[in-house]
C-alpha atoms as a PDB file:
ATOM      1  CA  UNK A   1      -0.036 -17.017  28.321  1.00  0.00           C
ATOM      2  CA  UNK A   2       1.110 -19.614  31.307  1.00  0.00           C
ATOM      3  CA  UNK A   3      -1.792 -19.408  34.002  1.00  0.00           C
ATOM      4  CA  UNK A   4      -0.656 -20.439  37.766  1.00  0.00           C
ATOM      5  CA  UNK A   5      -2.231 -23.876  38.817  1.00  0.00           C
ATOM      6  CA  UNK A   6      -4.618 -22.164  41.685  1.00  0.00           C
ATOM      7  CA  UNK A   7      -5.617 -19.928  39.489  1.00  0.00           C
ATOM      8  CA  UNK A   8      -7.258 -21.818  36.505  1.00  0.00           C
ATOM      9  CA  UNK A   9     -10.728 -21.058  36.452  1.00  0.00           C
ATOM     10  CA  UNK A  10     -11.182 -24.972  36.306  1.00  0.00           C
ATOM     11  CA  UNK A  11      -9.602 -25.570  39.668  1.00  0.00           C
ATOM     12  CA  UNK A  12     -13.048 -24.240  41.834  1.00  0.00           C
ATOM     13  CA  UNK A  13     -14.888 -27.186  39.640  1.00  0.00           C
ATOM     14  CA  UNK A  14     -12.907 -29.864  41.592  1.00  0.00           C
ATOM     15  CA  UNK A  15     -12.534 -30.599  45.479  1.00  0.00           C
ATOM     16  CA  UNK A  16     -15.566 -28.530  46.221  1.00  0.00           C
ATOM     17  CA  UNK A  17     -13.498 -25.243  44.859  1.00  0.00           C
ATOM     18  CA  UNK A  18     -11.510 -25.406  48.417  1.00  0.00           C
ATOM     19  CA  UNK A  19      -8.038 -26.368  46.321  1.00  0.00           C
ATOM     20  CA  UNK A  20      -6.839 -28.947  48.075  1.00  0.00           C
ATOM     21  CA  UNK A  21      -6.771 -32.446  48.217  1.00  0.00           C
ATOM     22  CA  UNK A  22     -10.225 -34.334  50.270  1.00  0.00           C
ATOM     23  CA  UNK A  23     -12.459 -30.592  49.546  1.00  0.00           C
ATOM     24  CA  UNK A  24     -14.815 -29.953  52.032  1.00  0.00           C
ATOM     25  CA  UNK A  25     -15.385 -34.024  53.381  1.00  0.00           C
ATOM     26  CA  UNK A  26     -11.848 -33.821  54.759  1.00  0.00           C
ATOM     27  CA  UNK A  27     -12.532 -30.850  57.134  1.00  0.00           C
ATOM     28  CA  UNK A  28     -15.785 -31.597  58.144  1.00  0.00           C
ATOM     29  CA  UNK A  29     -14.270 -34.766  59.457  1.00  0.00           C
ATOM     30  CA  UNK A  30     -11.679 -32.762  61.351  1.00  0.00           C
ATOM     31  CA  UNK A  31     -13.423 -30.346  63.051  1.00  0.00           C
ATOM     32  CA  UNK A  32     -16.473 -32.153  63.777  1.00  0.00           C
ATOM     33  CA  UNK A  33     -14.783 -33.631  66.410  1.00  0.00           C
ATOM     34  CA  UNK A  34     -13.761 -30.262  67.664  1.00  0.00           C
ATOM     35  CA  UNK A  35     -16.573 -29.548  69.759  1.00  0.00           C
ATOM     36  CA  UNK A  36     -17.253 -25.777  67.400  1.00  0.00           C
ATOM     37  CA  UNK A  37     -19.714 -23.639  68.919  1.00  0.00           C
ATOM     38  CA  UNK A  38     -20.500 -20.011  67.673  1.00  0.00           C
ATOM     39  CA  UNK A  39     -18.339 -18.540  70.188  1.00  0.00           C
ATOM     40  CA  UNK A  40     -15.176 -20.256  68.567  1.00  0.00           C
ATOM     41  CA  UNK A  41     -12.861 -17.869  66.449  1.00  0.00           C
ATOM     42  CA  UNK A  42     -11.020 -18.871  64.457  1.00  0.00           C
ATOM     43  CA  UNK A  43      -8.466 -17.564  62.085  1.00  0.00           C
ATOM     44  CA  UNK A  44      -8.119 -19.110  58.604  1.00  0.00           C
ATOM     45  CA  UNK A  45      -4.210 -18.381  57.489  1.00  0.00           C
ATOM     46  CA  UNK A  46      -4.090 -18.613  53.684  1.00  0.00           C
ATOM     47  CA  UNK A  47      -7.876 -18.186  53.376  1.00  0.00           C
ATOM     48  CA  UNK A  48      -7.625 -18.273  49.598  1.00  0.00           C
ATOM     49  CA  UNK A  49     -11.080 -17.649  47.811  1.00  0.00           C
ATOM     50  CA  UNK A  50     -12.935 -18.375  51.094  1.00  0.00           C
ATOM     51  CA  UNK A  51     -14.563 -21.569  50.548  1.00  0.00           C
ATOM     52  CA  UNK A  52     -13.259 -23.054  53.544  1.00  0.00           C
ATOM     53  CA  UNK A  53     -13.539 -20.197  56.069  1.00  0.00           C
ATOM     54  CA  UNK A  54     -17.780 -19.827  54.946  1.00  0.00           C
ATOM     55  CA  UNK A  55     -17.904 -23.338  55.347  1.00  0.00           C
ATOM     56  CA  UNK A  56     -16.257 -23.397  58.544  1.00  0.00           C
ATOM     57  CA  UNK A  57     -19.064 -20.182  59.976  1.00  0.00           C
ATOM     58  CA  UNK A  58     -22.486 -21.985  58.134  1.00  0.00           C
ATOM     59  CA  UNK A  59     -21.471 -25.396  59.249  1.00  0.00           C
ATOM     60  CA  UNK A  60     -20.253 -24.604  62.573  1.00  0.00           C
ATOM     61  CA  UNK A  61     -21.831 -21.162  63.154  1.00  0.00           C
ATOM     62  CA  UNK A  62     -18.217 -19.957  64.034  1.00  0.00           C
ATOM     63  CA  UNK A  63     -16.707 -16.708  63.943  1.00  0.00           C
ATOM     64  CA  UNK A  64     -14.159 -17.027  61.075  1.00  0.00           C
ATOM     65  CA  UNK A  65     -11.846 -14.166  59.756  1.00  0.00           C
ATOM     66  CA  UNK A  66      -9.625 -14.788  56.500  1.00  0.00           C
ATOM     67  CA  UNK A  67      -5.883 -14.076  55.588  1.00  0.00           C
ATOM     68  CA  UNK A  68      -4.311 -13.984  52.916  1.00  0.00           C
ATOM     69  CA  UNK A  69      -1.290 -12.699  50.740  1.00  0.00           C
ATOM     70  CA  UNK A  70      -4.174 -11.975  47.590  1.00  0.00           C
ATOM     71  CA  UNK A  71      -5.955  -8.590  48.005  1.00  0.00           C
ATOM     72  CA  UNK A  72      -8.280 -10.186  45.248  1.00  0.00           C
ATOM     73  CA  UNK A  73      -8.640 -13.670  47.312  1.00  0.00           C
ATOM     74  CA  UNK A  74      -9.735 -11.537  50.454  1.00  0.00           C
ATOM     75  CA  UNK A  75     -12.362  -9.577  48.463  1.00  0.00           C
ATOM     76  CA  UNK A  76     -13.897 -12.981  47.390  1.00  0.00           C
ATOM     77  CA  UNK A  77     -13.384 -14.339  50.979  1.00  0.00           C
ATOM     78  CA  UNK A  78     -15.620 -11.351  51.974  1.00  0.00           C
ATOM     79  CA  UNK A  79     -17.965 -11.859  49.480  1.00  0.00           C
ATOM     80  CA  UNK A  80     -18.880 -15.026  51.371  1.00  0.00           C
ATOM     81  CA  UNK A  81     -19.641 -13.195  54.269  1.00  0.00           C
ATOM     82  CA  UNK A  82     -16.221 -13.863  56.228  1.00  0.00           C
ATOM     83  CA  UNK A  83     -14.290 -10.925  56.824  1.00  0.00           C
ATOM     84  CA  UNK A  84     -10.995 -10.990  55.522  1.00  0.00           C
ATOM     85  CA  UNK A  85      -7.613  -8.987  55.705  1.00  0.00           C
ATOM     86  CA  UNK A  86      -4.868  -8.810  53.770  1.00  0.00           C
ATOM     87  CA  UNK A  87      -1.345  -9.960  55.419  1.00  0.00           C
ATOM     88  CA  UNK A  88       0.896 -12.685  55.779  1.00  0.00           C
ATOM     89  CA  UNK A  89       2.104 -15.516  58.147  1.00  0.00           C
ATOM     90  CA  UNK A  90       4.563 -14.151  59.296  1.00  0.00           C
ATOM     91  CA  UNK A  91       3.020 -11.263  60.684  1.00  0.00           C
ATOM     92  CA  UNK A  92       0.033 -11.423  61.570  1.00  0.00           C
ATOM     93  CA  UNK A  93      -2.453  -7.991  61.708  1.00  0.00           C
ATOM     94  CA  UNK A  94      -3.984  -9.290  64.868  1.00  0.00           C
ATOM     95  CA  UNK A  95      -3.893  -8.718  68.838  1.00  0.00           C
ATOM     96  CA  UNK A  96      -2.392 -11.860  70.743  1.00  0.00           C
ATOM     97  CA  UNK A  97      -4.530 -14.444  72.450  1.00  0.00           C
ATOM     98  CA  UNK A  98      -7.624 -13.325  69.722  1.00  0.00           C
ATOM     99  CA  UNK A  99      -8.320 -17.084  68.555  1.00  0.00           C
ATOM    100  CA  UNK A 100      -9.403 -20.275  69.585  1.00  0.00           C
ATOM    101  CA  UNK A 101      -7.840 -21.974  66.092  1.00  0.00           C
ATOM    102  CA  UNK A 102      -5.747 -21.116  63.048  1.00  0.00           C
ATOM    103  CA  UNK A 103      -6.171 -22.875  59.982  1.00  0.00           C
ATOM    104  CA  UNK A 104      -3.372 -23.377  58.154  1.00  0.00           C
ATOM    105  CA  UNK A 105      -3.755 -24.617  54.737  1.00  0.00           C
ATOM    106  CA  UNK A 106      -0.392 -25.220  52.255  1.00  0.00           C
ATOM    107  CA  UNK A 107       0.988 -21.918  53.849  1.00  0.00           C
ATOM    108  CA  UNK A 108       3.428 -23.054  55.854  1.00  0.00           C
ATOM    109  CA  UNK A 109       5.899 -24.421  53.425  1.00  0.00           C
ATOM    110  CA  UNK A 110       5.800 -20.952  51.353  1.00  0.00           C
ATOM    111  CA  UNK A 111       6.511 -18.507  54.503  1.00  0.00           C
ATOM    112  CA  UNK A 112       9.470 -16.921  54.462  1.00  0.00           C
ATOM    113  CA  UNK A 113      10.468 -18.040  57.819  1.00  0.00           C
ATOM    114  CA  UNK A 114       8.964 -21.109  59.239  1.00  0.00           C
ATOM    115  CA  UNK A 115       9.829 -20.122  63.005  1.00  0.00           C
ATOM    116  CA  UNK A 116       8.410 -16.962  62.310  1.00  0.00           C
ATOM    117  CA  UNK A 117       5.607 -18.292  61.320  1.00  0.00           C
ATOM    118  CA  UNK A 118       4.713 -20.477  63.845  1.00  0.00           C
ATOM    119  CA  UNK A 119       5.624 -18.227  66.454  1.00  0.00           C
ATOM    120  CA  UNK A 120       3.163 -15.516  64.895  1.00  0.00           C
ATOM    121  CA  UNK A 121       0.127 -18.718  65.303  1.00  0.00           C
ATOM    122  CA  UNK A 122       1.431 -19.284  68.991  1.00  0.00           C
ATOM    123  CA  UNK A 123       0.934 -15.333  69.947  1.00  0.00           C
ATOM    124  CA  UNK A 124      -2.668 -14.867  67.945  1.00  0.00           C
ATOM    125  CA  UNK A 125      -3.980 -17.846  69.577  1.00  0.00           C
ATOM    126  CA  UNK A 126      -5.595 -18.388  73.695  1.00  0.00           C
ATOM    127  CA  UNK A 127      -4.156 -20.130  75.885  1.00  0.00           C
ATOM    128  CA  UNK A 128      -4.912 -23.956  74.760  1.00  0.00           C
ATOM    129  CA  UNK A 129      -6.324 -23.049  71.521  1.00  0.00           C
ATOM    130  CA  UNK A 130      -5.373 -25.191  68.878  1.00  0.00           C
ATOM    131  CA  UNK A 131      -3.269 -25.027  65.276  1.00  0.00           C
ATOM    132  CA  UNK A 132      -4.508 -27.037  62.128  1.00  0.00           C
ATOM    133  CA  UNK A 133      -1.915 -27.031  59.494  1.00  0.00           C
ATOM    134  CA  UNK A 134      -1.577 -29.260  56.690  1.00  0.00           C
ATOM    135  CA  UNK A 135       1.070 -29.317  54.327  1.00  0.00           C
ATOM    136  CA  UNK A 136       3.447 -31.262  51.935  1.00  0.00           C
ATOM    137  CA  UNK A 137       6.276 -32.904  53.638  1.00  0.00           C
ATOM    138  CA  UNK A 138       9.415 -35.137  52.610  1.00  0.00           C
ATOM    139  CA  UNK A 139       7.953 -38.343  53.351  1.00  0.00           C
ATOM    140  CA  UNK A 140      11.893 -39.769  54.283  1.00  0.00           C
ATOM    141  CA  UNK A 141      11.285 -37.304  57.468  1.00  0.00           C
ATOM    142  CA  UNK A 142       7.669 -39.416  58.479  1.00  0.00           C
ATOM    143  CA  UNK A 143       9.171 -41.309  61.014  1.00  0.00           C
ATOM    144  CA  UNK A 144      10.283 -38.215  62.791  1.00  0.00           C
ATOM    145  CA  UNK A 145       6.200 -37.728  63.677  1.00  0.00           C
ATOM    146  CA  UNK A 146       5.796 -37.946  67.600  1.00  0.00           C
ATOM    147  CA  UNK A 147       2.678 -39.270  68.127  1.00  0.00           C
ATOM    148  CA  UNK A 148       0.229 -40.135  64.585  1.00  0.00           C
ATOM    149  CA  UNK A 149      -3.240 -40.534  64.649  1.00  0.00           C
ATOM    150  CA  UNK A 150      -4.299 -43.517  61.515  1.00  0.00           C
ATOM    151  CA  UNK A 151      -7.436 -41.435  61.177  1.00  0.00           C
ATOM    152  CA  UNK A 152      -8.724 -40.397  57.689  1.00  0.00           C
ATOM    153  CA  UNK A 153      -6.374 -37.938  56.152  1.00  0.00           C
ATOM    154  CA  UNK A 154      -7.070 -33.850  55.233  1.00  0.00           C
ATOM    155  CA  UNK A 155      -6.229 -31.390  52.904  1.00  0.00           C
ATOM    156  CA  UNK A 156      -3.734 -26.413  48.891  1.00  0.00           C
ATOM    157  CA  UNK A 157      -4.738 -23.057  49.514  1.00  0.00           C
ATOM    158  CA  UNK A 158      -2.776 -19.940  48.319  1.00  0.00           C
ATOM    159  CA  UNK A 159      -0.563 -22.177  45.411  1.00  0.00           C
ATOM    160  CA  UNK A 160      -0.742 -25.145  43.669  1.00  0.00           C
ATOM    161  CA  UNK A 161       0.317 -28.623  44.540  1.00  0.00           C
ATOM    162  CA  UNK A 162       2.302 -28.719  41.070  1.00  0.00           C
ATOM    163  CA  UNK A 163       4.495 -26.104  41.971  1.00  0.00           C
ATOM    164  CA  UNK A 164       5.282 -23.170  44.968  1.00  0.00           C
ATOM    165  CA  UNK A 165       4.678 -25.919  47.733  1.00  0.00           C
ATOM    166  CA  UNK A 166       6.361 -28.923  45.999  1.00  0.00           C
ATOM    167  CA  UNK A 167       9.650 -26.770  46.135  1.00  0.00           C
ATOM    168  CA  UNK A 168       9.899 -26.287  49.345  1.00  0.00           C
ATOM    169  CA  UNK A 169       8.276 -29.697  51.561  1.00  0.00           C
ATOM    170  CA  UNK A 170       8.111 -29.392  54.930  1.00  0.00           C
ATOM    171  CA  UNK A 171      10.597 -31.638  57.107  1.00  0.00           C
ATOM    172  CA  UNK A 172       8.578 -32.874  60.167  1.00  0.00           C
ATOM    173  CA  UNK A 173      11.768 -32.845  62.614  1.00  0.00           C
ATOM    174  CA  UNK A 174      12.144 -29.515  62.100  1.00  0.00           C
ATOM    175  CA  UNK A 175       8.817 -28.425  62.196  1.00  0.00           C
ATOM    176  CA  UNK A 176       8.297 -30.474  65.549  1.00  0.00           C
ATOM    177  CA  UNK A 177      10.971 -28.445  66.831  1.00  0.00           C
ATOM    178  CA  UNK A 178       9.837 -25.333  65.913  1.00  0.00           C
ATOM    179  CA  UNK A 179       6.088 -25.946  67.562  1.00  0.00           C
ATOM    180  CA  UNK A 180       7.730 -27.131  71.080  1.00  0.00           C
ATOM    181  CA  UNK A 181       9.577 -23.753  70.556  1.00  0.00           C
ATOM    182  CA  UNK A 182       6.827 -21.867  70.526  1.00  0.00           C
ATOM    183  CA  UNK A 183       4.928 -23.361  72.713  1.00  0.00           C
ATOM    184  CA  UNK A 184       3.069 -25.945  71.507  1.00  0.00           C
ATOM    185  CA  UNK A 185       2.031 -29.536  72.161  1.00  0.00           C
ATOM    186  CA  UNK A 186       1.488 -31.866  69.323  1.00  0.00           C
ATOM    187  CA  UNK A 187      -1.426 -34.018  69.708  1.00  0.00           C
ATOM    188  CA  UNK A 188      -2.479 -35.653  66.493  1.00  0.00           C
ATOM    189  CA  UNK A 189      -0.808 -36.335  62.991  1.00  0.00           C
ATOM    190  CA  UNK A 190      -3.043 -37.810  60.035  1.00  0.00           C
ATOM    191  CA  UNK A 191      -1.356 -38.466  56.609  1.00  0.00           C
ATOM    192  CA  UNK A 192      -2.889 -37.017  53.923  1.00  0.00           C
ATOM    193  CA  UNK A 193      -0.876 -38.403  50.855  1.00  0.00           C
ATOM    194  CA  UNK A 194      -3.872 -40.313  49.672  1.00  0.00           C
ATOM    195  CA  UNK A 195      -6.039 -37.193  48.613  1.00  0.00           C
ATOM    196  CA  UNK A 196      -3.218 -35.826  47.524  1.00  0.00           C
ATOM    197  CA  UNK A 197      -2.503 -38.529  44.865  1.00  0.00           C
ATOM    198  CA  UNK A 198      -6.540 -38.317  44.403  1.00  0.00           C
ATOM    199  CA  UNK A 199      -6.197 -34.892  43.606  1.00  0.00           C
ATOM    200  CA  UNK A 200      -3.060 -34.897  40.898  1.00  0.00           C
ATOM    201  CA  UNK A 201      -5.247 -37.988  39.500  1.00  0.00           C
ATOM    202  CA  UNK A 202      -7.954 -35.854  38.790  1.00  0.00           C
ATOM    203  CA  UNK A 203      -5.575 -32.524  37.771  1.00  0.00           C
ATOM    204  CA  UNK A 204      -4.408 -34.681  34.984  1.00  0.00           C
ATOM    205  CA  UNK A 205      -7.891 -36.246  33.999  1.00  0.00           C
ATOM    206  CA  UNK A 206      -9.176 -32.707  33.473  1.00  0.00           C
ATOM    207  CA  UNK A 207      -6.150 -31.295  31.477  1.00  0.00           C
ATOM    208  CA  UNK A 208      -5.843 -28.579  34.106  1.00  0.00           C
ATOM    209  CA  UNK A 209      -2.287 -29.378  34.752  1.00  0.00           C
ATOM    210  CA  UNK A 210      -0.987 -29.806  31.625  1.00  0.00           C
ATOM    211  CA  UNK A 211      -1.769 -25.887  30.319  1.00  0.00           C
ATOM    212  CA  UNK A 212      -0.562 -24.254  33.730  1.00  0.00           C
ATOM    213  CA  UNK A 213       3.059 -23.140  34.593  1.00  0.00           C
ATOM    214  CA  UNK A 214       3.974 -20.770  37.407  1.00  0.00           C
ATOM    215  CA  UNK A 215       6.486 -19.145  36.056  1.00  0.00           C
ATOM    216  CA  UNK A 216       5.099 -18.132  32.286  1.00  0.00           C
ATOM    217  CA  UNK A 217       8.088 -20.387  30.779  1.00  0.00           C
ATOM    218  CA  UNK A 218       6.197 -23.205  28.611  1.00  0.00           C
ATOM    219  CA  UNK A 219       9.316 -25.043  28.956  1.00  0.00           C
ATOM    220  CA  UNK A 220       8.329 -26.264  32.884  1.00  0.00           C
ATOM    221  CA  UNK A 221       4.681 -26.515  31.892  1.00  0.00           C
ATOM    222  CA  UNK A 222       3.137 -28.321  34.930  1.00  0.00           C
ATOM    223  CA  UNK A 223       2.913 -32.249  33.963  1.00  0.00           C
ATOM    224  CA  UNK A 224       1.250 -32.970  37.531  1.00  0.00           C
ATOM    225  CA  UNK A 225       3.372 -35.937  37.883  1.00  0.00           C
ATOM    226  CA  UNK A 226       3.271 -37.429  41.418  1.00  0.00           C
ATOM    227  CA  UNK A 227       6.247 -37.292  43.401  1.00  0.00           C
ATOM    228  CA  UNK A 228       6.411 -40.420  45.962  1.00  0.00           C
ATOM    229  CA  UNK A 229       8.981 -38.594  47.946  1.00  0.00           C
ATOM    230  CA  UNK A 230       6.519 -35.786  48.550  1.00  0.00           C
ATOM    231  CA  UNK A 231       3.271 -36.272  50.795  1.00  0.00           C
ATOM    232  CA  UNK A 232       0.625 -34.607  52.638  1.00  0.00           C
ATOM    233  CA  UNK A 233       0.008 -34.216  56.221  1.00  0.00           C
ATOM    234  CA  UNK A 234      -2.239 -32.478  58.576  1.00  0.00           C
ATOM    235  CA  UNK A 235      -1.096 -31.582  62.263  1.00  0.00           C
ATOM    236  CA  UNK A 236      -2.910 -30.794  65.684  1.00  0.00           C
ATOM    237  CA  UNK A 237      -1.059 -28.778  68.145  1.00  0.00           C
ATOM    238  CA  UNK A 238      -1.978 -27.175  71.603  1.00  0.00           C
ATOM    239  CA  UNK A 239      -0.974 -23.824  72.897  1.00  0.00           C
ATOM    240  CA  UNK A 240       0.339 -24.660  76.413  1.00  0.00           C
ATOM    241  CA  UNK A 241      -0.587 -22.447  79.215  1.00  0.00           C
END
């Protein structure tokens, strides 16, 4: 029987079990320059199996809570000593202006509604508190990026980059749109297509791609070929006042 990609047992062996491309390195370069003290909440959207929300609280002391579509990913995310409910994207369980950040890991791109969404991160979130999402993208839409930052890249969370995500890439203009719509400033892009190609490298290497399929048919059997019109990006946006 056809395992999904995030779920192989083999997956939490590679990027420091955080399932996505750069592990750990990647956000501990983002959010050191954060300024994080242990009065910052913060909200990570697609927690997964927790590895980056108890990072993000012993590293940073924060106050982290977890969401995410998986009852069984928020009972390991609690495990780990981060709180964790179950819920989606689009509507968030929470009170508005709760958090300083939301993390946003691969979620984006499999939300039902991307204004929704958004909109959902703008209400949960103070008054210039900040969104972190990362995400595949169509790489034909790059130029449509506002302002990019050539700092090192970042960053898959609740699905696999072989499948789930890779059907439906983000397209920058639109998401652009939708964050000034809701109220938000963006303030740094960093391409993260580098780690991704790292990570498919390494997907193949193992054989963990090769035995996985998302759907149960072994006739689209995950091949982890990498798609050059498909990359990875991570986003910093303000909540104006």
């Amino acid at each position: 029987m056809s395992t999904a990609l995030w779920q192989h047992p083999l997956m939490a062996t590679l990027e420091d079990g955080a399932l996505r491309p750069g592990g750990l390195a990647l956000t501990q370069k983002t959010y050191d320059k954060l300024g994080i003290t242990a009065a910052t909440n913060i909200l990570d959207a697609g927690c997964g199996n927790g590895t980056t929300g108890a990072f993000l609280k012993q590293q940073y002391g924060a106050q982290v809570t977890g969401l995410d579509l998986s009852y069984a990913n928020t009972q390991q995310t609690s495990l780990r000593s981060v709180p964790a409910l179950q819920g989606t994207i689009d509507k968030l369980p929470f009170c508005d202006a709760v958090f300083d950040i939301v993390n946003c890991d691969c979620v984006l791109s499999l939300s039902h509604s991307l204004q929704s969404a958004i909109t959902e991160c703008s209400r949960v979130l103070c008054t210039g508190g900040m969104l972190i999402l990362s995400d595949l993208y169509r790489r034909t839409d790059q130029q449509q990026a506002h302002r990019t930052c050539h700092t090192a890249p970042k960053c898959v969370s609740q699905k696999s980059i072989s499948a789930g995500c890779a059907s439906s890439p983000l397209h920058l203009n639109q998401l652009f749109a939708v964050l000034t719509k809701a109220g938000f400033t963006h303030t740094c892009s960093t391409d993260c297509t580098k780690e991704l190609k790292e990570l498919t490298a390494k997907l193949i290497f193992s054989g963990i791609a090769t035995c996985c399929s998302d759907s149960g048919n072994p006739a689209t059997r995950h091949t982890a070929r990498y798609d050059k019109s498909i990359g990875y990006i991570q986003i910093r946006a303000v909540k104006k006042g």
